[in-house]
PDB file of N, CA and C in Angstrom:
ATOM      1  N   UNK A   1       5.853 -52.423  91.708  1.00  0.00           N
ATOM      2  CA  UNK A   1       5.145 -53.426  92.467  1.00  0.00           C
ATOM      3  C   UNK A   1       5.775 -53.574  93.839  1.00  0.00           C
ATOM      4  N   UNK A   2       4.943 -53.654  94.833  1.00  0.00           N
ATOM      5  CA  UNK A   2       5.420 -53.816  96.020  1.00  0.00           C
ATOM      6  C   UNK A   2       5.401 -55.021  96.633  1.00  0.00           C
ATOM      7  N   UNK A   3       7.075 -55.526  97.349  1.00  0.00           N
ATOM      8  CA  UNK A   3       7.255 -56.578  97.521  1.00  0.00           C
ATOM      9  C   UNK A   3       6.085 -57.366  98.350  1.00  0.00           C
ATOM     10  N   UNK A   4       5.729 -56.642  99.363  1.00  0.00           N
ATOM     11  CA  UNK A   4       4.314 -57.052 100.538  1.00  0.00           C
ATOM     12  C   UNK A   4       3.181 -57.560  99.627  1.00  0.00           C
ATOM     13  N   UNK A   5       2.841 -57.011  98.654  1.00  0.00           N
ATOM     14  CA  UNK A   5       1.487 -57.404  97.466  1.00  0.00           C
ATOM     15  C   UNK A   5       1.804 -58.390  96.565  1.00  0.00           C
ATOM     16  N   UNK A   6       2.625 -59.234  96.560  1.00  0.00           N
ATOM     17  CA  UNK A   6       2.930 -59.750  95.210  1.00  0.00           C
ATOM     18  C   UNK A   6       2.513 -60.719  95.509  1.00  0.00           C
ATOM     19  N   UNK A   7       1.691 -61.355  94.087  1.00  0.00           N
ATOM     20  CA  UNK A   7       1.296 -63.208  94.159  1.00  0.00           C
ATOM     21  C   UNK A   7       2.300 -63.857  95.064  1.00  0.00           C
ATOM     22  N   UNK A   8       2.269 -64.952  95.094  1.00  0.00           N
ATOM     23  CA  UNK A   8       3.119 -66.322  95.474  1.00  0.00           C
ATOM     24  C   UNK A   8       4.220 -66.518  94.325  1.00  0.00           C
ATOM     25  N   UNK A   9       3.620 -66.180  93.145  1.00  0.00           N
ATOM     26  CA  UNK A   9       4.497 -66.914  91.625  1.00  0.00           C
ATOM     27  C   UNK A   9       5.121 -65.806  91.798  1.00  0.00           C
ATOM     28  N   UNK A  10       5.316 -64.264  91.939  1.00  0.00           N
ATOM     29  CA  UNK A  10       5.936 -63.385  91.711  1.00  0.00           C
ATOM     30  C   UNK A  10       7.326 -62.997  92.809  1.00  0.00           C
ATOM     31  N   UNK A  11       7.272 -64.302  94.068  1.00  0.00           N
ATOM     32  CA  UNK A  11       8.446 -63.875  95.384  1.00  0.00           C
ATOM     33  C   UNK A  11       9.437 -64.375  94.770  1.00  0.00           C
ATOM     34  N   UNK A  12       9.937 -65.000  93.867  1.00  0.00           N
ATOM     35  CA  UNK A  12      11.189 -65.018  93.668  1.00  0.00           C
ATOM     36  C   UNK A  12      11.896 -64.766  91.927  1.00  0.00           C
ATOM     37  N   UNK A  13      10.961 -63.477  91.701  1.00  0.00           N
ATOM     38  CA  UNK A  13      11.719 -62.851  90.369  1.00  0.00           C
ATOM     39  C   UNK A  13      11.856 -61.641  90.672  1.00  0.00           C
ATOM     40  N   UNK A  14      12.934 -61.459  89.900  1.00  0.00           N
ATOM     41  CA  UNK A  14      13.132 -59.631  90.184  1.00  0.00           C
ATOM     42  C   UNK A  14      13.208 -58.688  89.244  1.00  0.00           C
ATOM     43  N   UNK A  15      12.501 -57.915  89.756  1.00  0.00           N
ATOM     44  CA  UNK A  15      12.255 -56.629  89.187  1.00  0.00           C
ATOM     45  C   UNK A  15      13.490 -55.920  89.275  1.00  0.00           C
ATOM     46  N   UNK A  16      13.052 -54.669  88.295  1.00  0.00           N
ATOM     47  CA  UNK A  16      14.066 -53.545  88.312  1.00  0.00           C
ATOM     48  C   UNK A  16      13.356 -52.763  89.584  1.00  0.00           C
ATOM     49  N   UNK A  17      13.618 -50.832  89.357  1.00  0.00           N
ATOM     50  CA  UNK A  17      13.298 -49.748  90.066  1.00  0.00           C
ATOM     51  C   UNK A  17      11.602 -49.705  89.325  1.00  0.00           C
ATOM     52  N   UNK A  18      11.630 -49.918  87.936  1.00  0.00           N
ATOM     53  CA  UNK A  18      10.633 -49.363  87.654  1.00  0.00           C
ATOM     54  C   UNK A  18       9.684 -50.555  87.781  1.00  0.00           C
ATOM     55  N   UNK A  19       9.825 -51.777  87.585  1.00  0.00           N
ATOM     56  CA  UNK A  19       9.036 -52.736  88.101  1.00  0.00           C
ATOM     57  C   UNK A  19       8.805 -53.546  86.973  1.00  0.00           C
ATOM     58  N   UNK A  20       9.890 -53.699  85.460  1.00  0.00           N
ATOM     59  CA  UNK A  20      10.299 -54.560  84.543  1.00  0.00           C
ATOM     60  C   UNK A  20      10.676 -55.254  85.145  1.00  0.00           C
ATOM     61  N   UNK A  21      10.644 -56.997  84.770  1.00  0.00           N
ATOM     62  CA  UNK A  21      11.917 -58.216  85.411  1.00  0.00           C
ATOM     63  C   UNK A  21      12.933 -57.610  84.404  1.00  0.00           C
ATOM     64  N   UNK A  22      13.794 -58.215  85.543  1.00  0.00           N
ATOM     65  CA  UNK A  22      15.181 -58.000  85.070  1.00  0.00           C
ATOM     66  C   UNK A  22      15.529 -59.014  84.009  1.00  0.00           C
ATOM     67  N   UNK A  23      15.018 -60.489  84.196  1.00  0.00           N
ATOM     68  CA  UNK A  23      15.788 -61.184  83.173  1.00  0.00           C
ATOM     69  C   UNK A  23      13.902 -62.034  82.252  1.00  0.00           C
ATOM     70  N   UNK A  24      14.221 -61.134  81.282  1.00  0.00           N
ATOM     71  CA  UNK A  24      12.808 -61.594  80.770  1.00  0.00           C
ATOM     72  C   UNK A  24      12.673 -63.191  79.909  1.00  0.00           C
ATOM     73  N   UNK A  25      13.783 -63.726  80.374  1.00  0.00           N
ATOM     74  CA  UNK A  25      13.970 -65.250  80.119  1.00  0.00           C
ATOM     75  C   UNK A  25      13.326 -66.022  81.217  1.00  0.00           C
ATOM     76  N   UNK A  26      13.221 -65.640  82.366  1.00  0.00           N
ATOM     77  CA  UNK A  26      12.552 -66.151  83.568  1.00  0.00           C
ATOM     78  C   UNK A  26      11.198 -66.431  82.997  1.00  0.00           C
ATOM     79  N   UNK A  27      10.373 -65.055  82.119  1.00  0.00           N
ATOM     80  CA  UNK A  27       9.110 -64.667  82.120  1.00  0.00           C
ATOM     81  C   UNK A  27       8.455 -66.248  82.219  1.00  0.00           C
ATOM     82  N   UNK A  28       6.685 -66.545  82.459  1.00  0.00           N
ATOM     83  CA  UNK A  28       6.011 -67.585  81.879  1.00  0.00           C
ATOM     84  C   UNK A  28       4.875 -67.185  81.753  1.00  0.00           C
ATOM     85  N   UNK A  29       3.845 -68.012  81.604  1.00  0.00           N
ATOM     86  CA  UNK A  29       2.228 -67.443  81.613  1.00  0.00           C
ATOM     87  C   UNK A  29       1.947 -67.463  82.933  1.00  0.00           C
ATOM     88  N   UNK A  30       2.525 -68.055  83.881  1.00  0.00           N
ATOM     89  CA  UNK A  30       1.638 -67.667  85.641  1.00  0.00           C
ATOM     90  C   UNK A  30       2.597 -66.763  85.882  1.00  0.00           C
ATOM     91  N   UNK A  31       3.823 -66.357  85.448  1.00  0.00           N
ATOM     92  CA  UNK A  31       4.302 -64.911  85.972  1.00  0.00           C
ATOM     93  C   UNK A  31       3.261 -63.735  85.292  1.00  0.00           C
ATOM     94  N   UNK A  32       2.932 -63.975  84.156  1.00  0.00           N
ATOM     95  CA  UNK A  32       2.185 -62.592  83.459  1.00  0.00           C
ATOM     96  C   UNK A  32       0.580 -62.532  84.137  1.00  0.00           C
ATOM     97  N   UNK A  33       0.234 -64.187  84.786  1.00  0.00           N
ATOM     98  CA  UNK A  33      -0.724 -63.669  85.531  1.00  0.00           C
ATOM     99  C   UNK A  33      -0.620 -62.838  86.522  1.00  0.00           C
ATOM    100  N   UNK A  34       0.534 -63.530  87.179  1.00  0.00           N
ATOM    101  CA  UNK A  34       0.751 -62.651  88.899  1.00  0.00           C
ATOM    102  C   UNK A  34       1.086 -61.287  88.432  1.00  0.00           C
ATOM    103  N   UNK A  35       1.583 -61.091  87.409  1.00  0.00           N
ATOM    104  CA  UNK A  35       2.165 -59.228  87.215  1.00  0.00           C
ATOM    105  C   UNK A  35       0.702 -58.652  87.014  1.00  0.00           C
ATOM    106  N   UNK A  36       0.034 -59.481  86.391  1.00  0.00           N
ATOM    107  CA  UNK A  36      -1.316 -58.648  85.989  1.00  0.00           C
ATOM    108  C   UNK A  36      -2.278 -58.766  87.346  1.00  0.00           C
ATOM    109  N   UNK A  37      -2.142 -59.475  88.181  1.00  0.00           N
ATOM    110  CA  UNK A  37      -3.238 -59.551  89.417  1.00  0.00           C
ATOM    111  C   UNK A  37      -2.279 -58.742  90.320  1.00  0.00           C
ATOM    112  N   UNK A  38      -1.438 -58.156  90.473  1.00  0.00           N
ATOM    113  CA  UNK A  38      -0.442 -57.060  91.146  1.00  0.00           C
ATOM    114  C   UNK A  38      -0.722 -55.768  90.818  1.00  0.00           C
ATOM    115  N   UNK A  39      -1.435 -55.537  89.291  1.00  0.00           N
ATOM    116  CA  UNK A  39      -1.397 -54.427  89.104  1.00  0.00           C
ATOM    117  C   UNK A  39      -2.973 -54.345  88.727  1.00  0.00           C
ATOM    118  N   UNK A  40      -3.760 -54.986  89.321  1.00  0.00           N
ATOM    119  CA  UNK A  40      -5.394 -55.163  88.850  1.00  0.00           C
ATOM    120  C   UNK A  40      -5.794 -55.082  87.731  1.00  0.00           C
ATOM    121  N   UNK A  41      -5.243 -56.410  86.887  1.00  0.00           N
ATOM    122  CA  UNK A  41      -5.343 -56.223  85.497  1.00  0.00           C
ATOM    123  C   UNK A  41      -6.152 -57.894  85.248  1.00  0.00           C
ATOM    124  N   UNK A  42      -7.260 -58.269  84.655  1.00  0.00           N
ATOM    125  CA  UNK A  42      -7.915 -59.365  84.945  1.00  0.00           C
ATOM    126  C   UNK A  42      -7.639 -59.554  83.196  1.00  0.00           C
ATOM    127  N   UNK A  43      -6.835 -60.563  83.032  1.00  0.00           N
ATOM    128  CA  UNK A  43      -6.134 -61.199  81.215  1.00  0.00           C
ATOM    129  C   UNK A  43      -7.409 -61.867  81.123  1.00  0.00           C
ATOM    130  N   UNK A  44      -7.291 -61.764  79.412  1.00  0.00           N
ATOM    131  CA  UNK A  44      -8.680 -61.879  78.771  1.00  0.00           C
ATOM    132  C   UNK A  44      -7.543 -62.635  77.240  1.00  0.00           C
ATOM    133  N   UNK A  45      -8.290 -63.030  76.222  1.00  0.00           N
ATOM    134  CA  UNK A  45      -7.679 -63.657  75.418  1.00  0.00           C
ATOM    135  C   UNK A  45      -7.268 -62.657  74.013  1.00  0.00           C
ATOM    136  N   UNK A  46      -8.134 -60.863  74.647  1.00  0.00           N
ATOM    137  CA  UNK A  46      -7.094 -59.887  73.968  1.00  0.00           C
ATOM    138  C   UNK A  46      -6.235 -59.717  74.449  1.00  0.00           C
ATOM    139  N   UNK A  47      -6.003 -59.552  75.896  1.00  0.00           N
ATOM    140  CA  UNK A  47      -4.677 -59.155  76.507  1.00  0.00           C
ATOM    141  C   UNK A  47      -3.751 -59.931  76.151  1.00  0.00           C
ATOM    142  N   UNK A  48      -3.839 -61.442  75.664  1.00  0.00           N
ATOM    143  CA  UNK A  48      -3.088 -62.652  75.367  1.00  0.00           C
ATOM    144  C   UNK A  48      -2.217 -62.276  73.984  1.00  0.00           C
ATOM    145  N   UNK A  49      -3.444 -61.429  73.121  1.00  0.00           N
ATOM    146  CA  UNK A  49      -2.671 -61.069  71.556  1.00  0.00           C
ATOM    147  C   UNK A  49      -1.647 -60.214  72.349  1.00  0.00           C
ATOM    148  N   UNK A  50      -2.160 -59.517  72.672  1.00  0.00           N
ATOM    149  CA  UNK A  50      -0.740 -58.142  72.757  1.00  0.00           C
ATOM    150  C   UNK A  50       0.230 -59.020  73.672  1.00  0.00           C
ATOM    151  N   UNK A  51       0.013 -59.658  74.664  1.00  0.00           N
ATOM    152  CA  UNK A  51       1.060 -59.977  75.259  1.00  0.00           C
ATOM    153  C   UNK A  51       2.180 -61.152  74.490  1.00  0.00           C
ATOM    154  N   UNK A  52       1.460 -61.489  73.377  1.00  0.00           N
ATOM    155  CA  UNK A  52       1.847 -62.913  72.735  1.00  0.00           C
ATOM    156  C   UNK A  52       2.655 -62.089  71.685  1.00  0.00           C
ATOM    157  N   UNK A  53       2.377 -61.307  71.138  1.00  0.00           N
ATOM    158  CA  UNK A  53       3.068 -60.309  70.265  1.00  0.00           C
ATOM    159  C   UNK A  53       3.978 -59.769  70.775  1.00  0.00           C
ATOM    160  N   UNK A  54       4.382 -59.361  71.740  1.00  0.00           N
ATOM    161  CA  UNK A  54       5.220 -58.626  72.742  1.00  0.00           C
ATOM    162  C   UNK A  54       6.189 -59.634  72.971  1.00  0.00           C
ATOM    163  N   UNK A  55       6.139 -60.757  73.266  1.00  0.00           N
ATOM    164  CA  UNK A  55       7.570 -61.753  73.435  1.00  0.00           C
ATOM    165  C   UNK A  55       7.615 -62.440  71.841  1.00  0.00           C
ATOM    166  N   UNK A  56       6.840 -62.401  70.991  1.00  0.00           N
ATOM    167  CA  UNK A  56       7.388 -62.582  69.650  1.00  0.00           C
ATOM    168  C   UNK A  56       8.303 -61.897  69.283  1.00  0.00           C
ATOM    169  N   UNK A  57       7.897 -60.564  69.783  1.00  0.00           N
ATOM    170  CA  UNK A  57       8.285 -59.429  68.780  1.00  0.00           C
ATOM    171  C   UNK A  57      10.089 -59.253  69.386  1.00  0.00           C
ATOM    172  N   UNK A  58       9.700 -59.066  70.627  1.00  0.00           N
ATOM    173  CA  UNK A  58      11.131 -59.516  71.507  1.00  0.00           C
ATOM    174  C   UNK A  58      11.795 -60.569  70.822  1.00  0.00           C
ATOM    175  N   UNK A  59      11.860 -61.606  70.535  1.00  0.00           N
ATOM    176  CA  UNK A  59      12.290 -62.574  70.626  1.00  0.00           C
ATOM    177  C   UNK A  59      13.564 -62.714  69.199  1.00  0.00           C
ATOM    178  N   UNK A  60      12.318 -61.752  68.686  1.00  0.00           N
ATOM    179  CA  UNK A  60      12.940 -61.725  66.914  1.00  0.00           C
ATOM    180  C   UNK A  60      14.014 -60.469  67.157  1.00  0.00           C
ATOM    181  N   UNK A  61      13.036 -59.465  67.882  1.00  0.00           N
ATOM    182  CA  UNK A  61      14.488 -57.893  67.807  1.00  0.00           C
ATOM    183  C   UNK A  61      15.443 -57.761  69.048  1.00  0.00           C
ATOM    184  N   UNK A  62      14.754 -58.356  69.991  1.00  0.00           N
ATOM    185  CA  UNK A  62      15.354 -58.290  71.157  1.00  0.00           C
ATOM    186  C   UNK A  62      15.104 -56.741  71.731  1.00  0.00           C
ATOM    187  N   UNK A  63      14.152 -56.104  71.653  1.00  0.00           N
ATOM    188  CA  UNK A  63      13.425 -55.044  71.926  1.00  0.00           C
ATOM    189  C   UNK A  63      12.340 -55.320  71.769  1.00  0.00           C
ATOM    190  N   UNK A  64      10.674 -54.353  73.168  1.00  0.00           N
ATOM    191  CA  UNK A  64       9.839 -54.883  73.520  1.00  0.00           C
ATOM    192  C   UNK A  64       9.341 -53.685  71.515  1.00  0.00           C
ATOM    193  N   UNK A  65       8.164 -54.013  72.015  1.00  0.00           N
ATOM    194  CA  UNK A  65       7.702 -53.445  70.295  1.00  0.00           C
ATOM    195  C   UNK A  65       6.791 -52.052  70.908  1.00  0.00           C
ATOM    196  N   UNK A  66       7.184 -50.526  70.081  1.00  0.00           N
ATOM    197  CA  UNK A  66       5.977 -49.534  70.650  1.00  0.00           C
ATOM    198  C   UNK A  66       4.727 -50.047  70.390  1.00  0.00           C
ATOM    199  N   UNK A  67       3.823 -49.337  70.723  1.00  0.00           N
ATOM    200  CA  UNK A  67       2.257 -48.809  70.982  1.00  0.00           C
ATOM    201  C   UNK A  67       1.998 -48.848  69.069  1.00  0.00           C
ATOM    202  N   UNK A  68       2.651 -48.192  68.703  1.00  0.00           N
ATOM    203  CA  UNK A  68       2.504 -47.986  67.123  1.00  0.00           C
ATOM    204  C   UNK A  68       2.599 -49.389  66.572  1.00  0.00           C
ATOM    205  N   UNK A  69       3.768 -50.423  66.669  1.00  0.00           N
ATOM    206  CA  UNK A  69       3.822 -51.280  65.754  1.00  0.00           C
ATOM    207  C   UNK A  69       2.576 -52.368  66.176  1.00  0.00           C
ATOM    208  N   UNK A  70       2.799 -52.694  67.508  1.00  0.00           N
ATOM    209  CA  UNK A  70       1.793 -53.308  68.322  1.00  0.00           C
ATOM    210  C   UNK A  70       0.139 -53.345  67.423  1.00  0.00           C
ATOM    211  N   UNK A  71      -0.544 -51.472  67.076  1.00  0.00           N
ATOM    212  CA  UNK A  71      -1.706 -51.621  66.997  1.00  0.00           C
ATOM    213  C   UNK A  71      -1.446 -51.826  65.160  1.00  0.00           C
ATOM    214  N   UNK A  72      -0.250 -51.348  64.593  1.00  0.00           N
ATOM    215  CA  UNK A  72       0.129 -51.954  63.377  1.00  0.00           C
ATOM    216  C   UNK A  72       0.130 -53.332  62.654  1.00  0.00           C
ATOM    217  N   UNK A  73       0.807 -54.338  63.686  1.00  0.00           N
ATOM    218  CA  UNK A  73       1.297 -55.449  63.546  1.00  0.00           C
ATOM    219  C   UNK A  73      -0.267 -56.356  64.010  1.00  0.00           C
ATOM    220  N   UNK A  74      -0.911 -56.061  64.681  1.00  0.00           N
ATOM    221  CA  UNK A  74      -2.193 -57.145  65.369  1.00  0.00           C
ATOM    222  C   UNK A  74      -3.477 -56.596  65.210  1.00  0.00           C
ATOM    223  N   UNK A  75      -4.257 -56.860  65.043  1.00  0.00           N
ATOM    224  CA  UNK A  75      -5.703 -56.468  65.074  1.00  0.00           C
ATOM    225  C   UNK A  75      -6.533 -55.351  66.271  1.00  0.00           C
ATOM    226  N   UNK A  76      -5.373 -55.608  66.831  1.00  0.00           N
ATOM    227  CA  UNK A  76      -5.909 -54.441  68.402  1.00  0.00           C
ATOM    228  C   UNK A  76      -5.591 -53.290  67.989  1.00  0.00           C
ATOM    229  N   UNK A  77      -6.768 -51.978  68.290  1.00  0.00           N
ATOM    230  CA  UNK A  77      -7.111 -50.928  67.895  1.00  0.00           C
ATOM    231  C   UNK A  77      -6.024 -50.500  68.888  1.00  0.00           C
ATOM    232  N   UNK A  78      -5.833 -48.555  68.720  1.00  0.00           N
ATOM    233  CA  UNK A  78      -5.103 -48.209  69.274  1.00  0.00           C
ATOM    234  C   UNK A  78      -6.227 -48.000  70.517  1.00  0.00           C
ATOM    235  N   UNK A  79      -7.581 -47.541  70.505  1.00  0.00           N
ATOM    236  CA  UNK A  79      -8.553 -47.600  70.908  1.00  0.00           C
ATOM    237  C   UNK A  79      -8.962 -48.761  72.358  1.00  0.00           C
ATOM    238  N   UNK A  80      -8.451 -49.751  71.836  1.00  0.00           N
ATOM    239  CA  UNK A  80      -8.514 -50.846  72.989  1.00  0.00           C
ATOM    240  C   UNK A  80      -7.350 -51.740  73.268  1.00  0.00           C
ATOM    241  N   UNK A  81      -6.359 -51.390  72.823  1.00  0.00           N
ATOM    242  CA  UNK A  81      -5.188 -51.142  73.887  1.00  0.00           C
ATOM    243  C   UNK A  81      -5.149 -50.449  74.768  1.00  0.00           C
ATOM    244  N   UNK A  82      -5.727 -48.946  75.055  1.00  0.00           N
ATOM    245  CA  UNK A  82      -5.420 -48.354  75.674  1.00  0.00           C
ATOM    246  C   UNK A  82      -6.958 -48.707  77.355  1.00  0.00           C
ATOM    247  N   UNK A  83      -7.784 -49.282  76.714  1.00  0.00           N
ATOM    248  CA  UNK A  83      -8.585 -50.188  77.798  1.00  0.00           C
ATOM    249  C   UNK A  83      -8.233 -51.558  78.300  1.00  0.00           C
ATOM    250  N   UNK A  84      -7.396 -52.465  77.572  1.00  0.00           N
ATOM    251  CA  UNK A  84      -7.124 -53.018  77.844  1.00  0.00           C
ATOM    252  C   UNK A  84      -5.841 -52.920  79.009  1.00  0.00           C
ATOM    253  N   UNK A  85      -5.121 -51.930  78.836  1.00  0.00           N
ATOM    254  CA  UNK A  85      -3.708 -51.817  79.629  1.00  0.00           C
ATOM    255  C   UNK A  85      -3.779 -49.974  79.624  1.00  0.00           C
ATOM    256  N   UNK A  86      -4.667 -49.988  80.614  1.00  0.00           N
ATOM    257  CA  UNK A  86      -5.035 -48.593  81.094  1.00  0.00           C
ATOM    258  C   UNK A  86      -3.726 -47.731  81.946  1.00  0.00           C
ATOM    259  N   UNK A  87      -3.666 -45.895  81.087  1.00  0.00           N
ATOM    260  CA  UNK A  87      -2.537 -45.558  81.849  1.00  0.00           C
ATOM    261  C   UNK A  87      -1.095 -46.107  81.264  1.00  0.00           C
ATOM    262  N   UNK A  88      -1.001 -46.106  80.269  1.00  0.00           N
ATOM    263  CA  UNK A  88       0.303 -46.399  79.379  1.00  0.00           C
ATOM    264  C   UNK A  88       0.743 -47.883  78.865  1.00  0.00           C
ATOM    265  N   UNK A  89      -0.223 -48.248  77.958  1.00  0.00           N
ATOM    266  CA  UNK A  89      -0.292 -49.479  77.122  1.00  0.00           C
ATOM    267  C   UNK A  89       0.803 -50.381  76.854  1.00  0.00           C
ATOM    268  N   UNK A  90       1.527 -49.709  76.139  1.00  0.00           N
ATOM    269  CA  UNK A  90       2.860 -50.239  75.779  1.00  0.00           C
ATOM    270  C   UNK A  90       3.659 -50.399  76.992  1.00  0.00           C
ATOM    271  N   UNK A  91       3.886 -49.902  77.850  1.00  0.00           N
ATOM    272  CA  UNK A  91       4.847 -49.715  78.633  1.00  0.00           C
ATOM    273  C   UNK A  91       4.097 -50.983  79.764  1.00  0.00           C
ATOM    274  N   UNK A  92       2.566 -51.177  80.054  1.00  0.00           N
ATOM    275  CA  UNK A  92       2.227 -52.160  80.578  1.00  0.00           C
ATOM    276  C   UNK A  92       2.300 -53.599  80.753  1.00  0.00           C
ATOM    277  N   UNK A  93       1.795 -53.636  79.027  1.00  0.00           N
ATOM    278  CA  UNK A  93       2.130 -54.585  78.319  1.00  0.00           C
ATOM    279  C   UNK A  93       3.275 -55.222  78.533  1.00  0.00           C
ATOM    280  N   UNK A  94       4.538 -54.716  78.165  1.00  0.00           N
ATOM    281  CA  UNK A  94       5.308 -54.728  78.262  1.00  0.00           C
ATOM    282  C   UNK A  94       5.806 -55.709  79.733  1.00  0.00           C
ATOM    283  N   UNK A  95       5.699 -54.713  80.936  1.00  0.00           N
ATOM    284  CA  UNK A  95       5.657 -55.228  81.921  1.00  0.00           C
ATOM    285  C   UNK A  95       5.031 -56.672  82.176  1.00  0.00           C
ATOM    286  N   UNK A  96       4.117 -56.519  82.001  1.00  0.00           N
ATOM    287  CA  UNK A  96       3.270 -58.239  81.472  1.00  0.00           C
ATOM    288  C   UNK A  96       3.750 -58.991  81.040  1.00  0.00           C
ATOM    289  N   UNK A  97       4.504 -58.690  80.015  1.00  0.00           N
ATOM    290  CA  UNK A  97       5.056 -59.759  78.983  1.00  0.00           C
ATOM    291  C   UNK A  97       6.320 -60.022  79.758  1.00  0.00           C
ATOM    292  N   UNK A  98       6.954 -59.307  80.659  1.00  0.00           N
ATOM    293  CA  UNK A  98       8.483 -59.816  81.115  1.00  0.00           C
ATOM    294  C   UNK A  98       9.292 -59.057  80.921  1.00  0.00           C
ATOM    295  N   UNK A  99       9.152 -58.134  79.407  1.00  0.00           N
ATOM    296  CA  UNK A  99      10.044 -57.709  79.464  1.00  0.00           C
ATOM    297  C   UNK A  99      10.538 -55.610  79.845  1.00  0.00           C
ATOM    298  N   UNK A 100      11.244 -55.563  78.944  1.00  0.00           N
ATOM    299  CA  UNK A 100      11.746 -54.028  79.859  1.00  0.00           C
ATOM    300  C   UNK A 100      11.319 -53.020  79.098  1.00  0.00           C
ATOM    301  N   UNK A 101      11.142 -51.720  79.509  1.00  0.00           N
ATOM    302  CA  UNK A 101      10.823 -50.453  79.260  1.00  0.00           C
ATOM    303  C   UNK A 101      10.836 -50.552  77.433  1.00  0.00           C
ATOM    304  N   UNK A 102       9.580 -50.305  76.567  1.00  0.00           N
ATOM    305  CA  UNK A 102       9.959 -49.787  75.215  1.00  0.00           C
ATOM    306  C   UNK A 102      10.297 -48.852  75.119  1.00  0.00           C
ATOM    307  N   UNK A 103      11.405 -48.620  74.418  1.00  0.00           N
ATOM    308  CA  UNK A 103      11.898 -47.073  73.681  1.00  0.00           C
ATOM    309  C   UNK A 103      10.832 -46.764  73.416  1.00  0.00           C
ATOM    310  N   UNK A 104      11.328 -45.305  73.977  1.00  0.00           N
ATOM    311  CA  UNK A 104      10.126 -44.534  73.769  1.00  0.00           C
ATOM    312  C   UNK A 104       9.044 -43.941  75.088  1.00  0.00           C
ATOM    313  N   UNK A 105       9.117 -45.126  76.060  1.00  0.00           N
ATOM    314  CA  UNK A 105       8.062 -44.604  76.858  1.00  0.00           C
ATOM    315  C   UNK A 105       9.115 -43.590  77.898  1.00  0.00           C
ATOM    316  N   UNK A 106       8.053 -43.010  78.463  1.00  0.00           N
ATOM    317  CA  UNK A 106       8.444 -42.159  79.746  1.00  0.00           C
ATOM    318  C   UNK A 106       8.124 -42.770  81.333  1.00  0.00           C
TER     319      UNK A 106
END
C-alpha cells in the first residue's frame, strides 16, 4: 500500500515491506475498512465471516489461519473466497484482518 493512497484511518499504522501491520493489536473494523478501500475491496457481510474468523483464529493460535482451514472451518467455498479476496485469498484476508503473512503463502 502506498503511503500517498491511504484512507485517513490508515496514516498512522504501520505496515511492514509487504503491506501486513506490524502490530495486529492496533487492528479495528475502520482499519479493515481503510485496508480494504486501499486495495479496492468493497466488505460485504461475507468478507466479515472470513475476516471475523481470521482474528478468531489468530487470537486462539496466534497464527493467521490458511486458505484450507478458512474454507474448512466456515461456510465459505473455496470457490468464493477466491472472489471475494481476488489474487491470493488467504494472504488478503489476512491483510484485512491486521494480521501477517499465513504460512504458506508466497
Amino acid at each position: 500500500m502506498s503511503a500517498t493512497a491511504l484512507p485517513p484511518v490508515l496514516e498512522t499504522v504501520e505496515f511492514d515491506d509487504e503491506g501486513f501491520m506490524v502490530d495486529p493489536n492496533a487492528w479495528t473494523p475502520e482499519i479493515a475498512e481503510g485496508i480494504a478501500q486501499a486495495m479496492s475491496l468493497e466488505l460485504t457481510d461475507r468478507h466479515w465471516v472470513v475476516i471475523n474468523f481470521n482474528r478468531a483464529e489468530f487470537e486462539e493460535s496466534g497464527e493467521p489461519p490458511t486458505l484450507r482451514r478458512i474454507t474448512k472451518k466456515t461456510d465459505v467455498s473455496t470457490k468464493e473466497i477466491y472472489q471475494l479476496f481476488p489474487g491470493g485469498p488467504a494472504k488478503i484476508a489476512a491483510r484485512v484482518a491486521g494480521l501477517g503473512k499465513p504460512t504458506g503463502c508466497i
